[in-house]
C-alpha atoms as a PDB file:
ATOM      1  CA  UNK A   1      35.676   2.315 -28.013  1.00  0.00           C
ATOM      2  CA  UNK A   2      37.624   2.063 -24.741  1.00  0.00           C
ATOM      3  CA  UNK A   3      38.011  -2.021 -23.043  1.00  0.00           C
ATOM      4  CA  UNK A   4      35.446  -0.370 -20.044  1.00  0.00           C
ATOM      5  CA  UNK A   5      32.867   0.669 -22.408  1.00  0.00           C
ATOM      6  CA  UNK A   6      33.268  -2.803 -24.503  1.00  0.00           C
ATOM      7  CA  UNK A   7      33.298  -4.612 -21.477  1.00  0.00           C
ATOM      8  CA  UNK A   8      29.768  -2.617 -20.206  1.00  0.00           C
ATOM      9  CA  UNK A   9      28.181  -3.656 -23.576  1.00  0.00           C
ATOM     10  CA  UNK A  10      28.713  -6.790 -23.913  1.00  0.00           C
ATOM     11  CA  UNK A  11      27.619  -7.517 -20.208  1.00  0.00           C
ATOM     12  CA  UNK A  12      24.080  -5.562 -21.228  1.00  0.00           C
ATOM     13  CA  UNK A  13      23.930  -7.677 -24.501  1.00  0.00           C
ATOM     14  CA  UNK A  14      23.051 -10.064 -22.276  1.00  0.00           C
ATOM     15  CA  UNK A  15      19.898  -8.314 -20.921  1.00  0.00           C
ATOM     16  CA  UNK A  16      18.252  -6.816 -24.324  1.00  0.00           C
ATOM     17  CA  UNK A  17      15.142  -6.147 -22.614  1.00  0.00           C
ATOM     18  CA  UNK A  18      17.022  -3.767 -20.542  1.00  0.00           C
ATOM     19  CA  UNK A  19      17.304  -0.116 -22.385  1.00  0.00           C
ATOM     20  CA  UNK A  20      20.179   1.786 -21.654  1.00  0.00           C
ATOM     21  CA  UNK A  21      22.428   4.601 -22.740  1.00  0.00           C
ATOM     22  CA  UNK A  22      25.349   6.882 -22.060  1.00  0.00           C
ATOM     23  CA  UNK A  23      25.537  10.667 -21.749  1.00  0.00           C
ATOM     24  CA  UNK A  24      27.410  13.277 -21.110  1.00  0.00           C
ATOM     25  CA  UNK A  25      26.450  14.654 -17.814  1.00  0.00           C
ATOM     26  CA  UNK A  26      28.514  17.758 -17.944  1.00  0.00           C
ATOM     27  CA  UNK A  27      25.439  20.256 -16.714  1.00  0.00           C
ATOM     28  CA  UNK A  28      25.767  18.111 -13.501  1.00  0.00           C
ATOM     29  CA  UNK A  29      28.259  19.396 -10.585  1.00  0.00           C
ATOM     30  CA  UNK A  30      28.904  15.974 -10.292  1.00  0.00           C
ATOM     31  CA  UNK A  31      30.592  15.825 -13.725  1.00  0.00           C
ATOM     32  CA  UNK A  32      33.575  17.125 -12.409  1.00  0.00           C
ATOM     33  CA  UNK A  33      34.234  13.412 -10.724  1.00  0.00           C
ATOM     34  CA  UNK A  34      32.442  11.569 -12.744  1.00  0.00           C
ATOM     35  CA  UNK A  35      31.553  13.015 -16.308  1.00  0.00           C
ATOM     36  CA  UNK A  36      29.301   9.792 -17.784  1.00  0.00           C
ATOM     37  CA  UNK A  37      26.466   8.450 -16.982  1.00  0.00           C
ATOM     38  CA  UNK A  38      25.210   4.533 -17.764  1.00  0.00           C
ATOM     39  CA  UNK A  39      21.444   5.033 -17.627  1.00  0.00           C
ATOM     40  CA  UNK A  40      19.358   2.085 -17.154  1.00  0.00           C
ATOM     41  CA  UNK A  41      15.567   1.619 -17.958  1.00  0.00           C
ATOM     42  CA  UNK A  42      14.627  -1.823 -16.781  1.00  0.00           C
ATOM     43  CA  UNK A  43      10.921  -2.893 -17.764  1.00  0.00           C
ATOM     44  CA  UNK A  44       8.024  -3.396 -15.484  1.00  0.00           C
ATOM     45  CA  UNK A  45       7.203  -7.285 -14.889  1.00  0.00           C
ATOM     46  CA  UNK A  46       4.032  -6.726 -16.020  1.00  0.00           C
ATOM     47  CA  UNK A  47       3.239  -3.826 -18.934  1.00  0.00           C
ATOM     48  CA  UNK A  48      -0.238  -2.679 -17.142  1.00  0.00           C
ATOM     49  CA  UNK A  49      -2.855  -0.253 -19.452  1.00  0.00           C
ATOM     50  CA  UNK A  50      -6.176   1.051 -18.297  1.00  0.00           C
ATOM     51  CA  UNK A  51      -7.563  -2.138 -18.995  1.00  0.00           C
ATOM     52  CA  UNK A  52      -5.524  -4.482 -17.042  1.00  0.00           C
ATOM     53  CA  UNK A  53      -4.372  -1.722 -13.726  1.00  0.00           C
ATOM     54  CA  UNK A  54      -4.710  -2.775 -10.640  1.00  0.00           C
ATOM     55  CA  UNK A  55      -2.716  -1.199  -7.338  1.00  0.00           C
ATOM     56  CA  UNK A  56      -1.522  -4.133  -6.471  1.00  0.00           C
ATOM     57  CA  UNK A  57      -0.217  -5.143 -10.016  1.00  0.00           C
ATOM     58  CA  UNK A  58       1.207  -1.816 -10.294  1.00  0.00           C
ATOM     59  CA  UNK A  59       3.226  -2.542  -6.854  1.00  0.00           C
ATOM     60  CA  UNK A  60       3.857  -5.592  -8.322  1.00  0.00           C
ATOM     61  CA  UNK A  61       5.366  -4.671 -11.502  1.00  0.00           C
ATOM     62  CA  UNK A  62       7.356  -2.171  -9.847  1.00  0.00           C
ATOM     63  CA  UNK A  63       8.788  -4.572  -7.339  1.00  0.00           C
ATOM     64  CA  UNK A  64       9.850  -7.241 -10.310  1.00  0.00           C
ATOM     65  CA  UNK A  65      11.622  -4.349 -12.131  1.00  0.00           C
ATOM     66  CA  UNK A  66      13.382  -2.643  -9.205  1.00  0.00           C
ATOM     67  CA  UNK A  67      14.795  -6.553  -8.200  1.00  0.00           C
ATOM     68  CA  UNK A  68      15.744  -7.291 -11.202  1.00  0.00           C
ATOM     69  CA  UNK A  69      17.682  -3.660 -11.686  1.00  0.00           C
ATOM     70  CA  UNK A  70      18.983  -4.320  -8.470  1.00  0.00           C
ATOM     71  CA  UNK A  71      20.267  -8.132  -9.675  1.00  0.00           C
ATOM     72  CA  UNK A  72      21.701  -6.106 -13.147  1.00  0.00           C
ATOM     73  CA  UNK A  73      23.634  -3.710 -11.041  1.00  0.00           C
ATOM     74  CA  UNK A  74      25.609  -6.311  -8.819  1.00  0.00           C
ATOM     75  CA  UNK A  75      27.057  -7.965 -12.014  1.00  0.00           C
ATOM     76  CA  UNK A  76      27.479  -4.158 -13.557  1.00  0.00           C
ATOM     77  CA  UNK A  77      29.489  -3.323 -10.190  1.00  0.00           C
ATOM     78  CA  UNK A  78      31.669  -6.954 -10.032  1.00  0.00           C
ATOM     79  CA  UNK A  79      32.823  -6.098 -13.500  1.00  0.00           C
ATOM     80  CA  UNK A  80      33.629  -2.144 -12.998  1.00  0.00           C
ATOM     81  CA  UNK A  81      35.550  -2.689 -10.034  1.00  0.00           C
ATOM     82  CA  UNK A  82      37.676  -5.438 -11.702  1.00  0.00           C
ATOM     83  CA  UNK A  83      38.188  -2.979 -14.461  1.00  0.00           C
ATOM     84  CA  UNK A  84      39.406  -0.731 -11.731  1.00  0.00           C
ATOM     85  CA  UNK A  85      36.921   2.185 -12.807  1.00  0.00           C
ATOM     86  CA  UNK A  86      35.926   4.830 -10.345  1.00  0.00           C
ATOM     87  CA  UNK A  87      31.898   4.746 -10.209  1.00  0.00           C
ATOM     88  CA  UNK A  88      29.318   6.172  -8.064  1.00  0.00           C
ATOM     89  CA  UNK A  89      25.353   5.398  -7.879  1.00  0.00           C
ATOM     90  CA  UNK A  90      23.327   8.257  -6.872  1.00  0.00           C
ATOM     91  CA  UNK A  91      20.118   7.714  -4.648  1.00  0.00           C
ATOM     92  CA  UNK A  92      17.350   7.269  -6.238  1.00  0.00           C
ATOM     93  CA  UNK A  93      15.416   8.819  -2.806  1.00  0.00           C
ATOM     94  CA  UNK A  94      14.021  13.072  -2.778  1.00  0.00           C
ATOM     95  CA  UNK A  95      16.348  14.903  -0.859  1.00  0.00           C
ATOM     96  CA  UNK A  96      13.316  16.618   0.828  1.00  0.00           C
ATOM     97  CA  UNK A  97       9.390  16.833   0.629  1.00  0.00           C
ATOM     98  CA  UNK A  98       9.972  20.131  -0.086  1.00  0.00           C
ATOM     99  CA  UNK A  99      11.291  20.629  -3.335  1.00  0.00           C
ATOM    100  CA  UNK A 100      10.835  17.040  -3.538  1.00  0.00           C
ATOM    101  CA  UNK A 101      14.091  16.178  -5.983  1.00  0.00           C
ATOM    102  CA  UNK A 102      16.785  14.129  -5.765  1.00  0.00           C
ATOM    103  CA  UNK A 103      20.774  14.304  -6.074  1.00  0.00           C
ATOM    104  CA  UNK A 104      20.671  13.312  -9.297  1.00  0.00           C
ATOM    105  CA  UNK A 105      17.774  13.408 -11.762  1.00  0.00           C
ATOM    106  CA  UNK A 106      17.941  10.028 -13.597  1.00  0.00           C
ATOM    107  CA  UNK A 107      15.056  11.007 -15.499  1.00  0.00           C
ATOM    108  CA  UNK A 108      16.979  13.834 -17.642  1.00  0.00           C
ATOM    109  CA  UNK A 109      19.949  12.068 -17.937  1.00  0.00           C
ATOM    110  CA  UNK A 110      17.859   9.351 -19.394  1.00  0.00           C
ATOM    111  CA  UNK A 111      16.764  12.166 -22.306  1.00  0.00           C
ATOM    112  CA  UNK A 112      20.389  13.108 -22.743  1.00  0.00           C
ATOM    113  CA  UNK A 113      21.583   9.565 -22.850  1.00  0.00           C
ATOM    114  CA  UNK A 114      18.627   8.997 -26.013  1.00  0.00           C
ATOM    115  CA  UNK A 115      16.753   6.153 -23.869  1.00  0.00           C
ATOM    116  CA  UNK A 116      13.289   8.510 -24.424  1.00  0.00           C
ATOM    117  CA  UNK A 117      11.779  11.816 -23.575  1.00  0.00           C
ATOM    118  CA  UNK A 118       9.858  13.091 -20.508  1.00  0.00           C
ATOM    119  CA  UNK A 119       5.827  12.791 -21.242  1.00  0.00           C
ATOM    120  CA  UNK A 120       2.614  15.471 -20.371  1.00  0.00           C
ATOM    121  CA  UNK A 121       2.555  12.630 -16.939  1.00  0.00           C
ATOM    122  CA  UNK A 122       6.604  14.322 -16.330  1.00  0.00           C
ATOM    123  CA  UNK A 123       7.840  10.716 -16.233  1.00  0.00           C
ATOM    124  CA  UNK A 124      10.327   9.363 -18.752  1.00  0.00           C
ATOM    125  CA  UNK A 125       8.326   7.669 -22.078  1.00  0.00           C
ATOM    126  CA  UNK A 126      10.458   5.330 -24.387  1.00  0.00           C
ATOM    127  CA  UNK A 127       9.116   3.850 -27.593  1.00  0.00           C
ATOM    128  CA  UNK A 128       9.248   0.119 -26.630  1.00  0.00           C
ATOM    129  CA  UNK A 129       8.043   0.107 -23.292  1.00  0.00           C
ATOM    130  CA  UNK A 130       6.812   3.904 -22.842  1.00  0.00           C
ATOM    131  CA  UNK A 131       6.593   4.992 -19.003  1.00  0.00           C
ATOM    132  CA  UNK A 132       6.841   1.264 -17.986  1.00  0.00           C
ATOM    133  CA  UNK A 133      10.103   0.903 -16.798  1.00  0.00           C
ATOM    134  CA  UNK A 134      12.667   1.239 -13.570  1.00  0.00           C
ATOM    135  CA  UNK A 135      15.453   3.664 -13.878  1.00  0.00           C
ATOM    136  CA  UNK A 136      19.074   3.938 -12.829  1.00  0.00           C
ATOM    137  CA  UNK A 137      21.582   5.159 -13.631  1.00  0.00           C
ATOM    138  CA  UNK A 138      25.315   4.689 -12.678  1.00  0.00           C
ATOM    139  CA  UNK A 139      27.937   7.871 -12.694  1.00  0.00           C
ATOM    140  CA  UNK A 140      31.645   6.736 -13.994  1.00  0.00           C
ATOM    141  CA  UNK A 141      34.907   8.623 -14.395  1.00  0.00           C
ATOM    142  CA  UNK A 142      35.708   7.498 -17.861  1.00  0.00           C
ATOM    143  CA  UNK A 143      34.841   8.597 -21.718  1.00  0.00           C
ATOM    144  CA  UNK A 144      31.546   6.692 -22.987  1.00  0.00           C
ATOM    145  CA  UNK A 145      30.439   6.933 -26.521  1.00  0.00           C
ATOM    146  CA  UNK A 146      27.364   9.009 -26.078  1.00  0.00           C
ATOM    147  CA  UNK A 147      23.673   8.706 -27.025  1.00  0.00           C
ATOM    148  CA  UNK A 148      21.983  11.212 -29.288  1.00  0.00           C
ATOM    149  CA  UNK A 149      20.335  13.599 -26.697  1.00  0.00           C
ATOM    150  CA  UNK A 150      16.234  13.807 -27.021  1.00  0.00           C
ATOM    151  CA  UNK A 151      14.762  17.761 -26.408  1.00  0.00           C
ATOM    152  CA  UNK A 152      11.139  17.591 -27.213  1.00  0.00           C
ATOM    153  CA  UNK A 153       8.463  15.677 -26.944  1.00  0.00           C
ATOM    154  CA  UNK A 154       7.644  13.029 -29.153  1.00  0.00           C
ATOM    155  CA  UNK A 155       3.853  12.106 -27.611  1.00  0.00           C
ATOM    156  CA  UNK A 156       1.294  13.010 -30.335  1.00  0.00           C
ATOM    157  CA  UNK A 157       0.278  16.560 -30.012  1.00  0.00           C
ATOM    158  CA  UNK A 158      -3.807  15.457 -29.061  1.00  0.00           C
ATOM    159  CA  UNK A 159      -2.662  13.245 -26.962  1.00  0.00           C
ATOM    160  CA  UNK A 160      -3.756  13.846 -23.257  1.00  0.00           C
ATOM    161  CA  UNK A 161      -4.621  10.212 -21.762  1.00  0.00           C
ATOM    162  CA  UNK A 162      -2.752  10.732 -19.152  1.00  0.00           C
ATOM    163  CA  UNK A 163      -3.758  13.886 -17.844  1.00  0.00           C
ATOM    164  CA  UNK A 164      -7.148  13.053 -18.225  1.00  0.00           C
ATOM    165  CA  UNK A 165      -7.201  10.299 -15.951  1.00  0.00           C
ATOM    166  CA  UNK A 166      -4.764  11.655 -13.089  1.00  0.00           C
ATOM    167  CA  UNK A 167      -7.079  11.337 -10.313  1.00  0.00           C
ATOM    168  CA  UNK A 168      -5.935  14.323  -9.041  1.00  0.00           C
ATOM    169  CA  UNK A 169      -5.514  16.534 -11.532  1.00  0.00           C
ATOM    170  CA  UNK A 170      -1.782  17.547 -11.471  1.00  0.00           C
ATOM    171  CA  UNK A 171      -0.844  17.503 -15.146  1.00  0.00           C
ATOM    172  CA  UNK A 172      -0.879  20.577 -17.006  1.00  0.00           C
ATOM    173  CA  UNK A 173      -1.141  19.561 -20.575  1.00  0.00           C
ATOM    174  CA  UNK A 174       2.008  20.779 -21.549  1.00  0.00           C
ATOM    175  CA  UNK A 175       4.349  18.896 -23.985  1.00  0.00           C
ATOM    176  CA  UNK A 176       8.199  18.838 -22.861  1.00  0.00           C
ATOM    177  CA  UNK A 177      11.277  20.248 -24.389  1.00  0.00           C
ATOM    178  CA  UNK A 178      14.845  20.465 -22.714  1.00  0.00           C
ATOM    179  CA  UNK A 179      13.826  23.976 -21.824  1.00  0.00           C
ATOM    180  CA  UNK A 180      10.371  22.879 -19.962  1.00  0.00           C
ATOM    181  CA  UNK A 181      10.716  23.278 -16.143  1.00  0.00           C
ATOM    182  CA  UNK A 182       8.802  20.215 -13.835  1.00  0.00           C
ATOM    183  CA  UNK A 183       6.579  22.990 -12.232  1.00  0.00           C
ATOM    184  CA  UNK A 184       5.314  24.070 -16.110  1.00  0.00           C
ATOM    185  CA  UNK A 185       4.287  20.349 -16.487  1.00  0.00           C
ATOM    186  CA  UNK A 186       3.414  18.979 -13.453  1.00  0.00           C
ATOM    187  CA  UNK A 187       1.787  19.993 -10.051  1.00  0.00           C
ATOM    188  CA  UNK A 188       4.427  18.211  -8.177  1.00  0.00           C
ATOM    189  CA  UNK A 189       2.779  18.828  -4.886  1.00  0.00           C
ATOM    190  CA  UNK A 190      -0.233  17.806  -5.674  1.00  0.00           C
ATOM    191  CA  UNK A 191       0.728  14.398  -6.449  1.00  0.00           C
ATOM    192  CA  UNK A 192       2.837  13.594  -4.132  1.00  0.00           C
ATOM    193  CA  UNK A 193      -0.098  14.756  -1.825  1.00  0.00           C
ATOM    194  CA  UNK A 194      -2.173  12.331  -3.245  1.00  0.00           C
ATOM    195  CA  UNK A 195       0.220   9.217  -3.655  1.00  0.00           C
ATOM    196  CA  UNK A 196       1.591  10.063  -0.170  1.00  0.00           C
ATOM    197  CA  UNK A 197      -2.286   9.337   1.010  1.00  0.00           C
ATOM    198  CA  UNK A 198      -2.303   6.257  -1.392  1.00  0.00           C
ATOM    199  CA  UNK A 199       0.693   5.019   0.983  1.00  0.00           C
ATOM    200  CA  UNK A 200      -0.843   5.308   3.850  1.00  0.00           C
ATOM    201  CA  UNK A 201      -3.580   3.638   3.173  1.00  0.00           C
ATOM    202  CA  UNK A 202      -2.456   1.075   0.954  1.00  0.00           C
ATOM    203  CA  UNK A 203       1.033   0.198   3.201  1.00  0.00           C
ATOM    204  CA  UNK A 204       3.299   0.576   0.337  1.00  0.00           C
ATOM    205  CA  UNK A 205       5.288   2.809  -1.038  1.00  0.00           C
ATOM    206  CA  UNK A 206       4.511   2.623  -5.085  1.00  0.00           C
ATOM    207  CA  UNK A 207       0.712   4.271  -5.327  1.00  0.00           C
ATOM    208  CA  UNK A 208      -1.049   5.471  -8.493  1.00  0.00           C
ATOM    209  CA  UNK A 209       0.644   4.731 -11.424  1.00  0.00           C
ATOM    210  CA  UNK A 210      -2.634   5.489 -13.348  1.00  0.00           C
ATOM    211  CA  UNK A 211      -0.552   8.146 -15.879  1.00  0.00           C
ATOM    212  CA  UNK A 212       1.943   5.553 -16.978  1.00  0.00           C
ATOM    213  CA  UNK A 213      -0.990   3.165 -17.362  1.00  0.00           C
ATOM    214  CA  UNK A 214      -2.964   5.698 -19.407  1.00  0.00           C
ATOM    215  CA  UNK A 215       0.039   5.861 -22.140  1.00  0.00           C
ATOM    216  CA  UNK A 216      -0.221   3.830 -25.183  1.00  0.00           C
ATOM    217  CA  UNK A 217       3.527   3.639 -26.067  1.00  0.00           C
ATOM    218  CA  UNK A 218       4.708   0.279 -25.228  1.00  0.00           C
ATOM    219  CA  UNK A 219       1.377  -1.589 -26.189  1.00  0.00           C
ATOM    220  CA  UNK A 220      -0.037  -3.128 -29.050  1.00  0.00           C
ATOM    221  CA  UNK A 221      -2.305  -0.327 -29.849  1.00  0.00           C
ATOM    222  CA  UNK A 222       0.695   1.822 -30.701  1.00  0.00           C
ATOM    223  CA  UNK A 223       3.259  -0.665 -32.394  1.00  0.00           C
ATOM    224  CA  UNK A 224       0.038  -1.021 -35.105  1.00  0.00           C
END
């Protein structure tokens, strides 16, 4: 283990509610600057189900994990530049409404870094918190030692609470693998349609987050 990467751990041991990971980004055209990824899943303030969702606890929770990520990544940045490592932090913003994707997914990196796998909703799932959590991740131009890559799905095979209560009826019902495109799981267009109306209306920008709700990884009804 290099000083950087010891350095990097034992600032996260400080934050173990924060899941994270390193992976080898080498299918990125970014790899050829920076050829790690840190991926980051911070939890939601408030670990919402069916039961307990509300719009504005949703925004809330949201808010509470993207400030705290935020408050993580100052430290993370004081300490890489004073190790003098070469970094970058890709937006986390679409490039477009067309296509609707962004420089760099942190979604998939978050598979190949082992943090979890992408669910039936097409949002990441991990087994502590499921879909409940804030991710970033932070590019580096140094050698990492590298989380076991997820490529499939580990959701139940019945399982279809989240498609069955998308409002709007974008998810397919199709379980993921590394080989799945977004367009075989998702109608992308569709929901952004429909959480681009939720904005509008609501004045904010996180709307419907009834699919990560729906999932019962990360609650008491799955750790029993």
């Amino acid at each position: 283990m290099t000083i950087l990467e010891s350095a990097v751990r034992n600032l996260l041991a400080q934050y173990p509610d924060i899941l994270y990971g390193f992976a080898d980004i080498s299918y990125s055209p970014l790899a050829q600057e920076y050829p790690s990824a840190l991926v980051l899943a911070v939890p939601h303030g408030k670990q919402l189900t069916p039961g307990s969702y509300t719009e504005p606890d949703f925004d809330a929770a949201i808010c509470s994990s993207r400030d705290r990520l935020e408050a993580f990544l100052e430290k993370l940045e004081a300490l890489l530049k004073e190790q003098k490592a070469v970094y970058y932090i890709p937006p986390m913003a679409q490039n477009n409404e067309t296509d609707l994707l962004a420089e760099f997914s942190y979604k998939y990196a978050a598979t190949r870094a082992g943090i979890g796998w992408i669910g039936r909703n097409d949002v990441i799932i991990t087994e502590r918190y499921g879909p409940r959590v804030r991710l970033s991740a932070v590019l580096i131009n140094a050698p990492f030692t590298y989380g076991e890559p997820i490529t499939e799905s580990r959701c139940p095979e019945n399982c279809r609470r989240c498609v069955d209560i998308c409002p709007c009826k974008a998810l397919k019902n199709v379980r993921w693998d590394a080989g799945k495109l977004r367009e075989e799981i998702i109608d992308f267009h569709r929901c952004n349609k429909m959480r681009s109306a939720f904005i509008r209306k609501l004045g904010r920008k996180s709307a419907c987050g009834l699919c990560m709700a729906a999932c019962p990884f990360g609650t008491p009804e799955k750790a029993e």
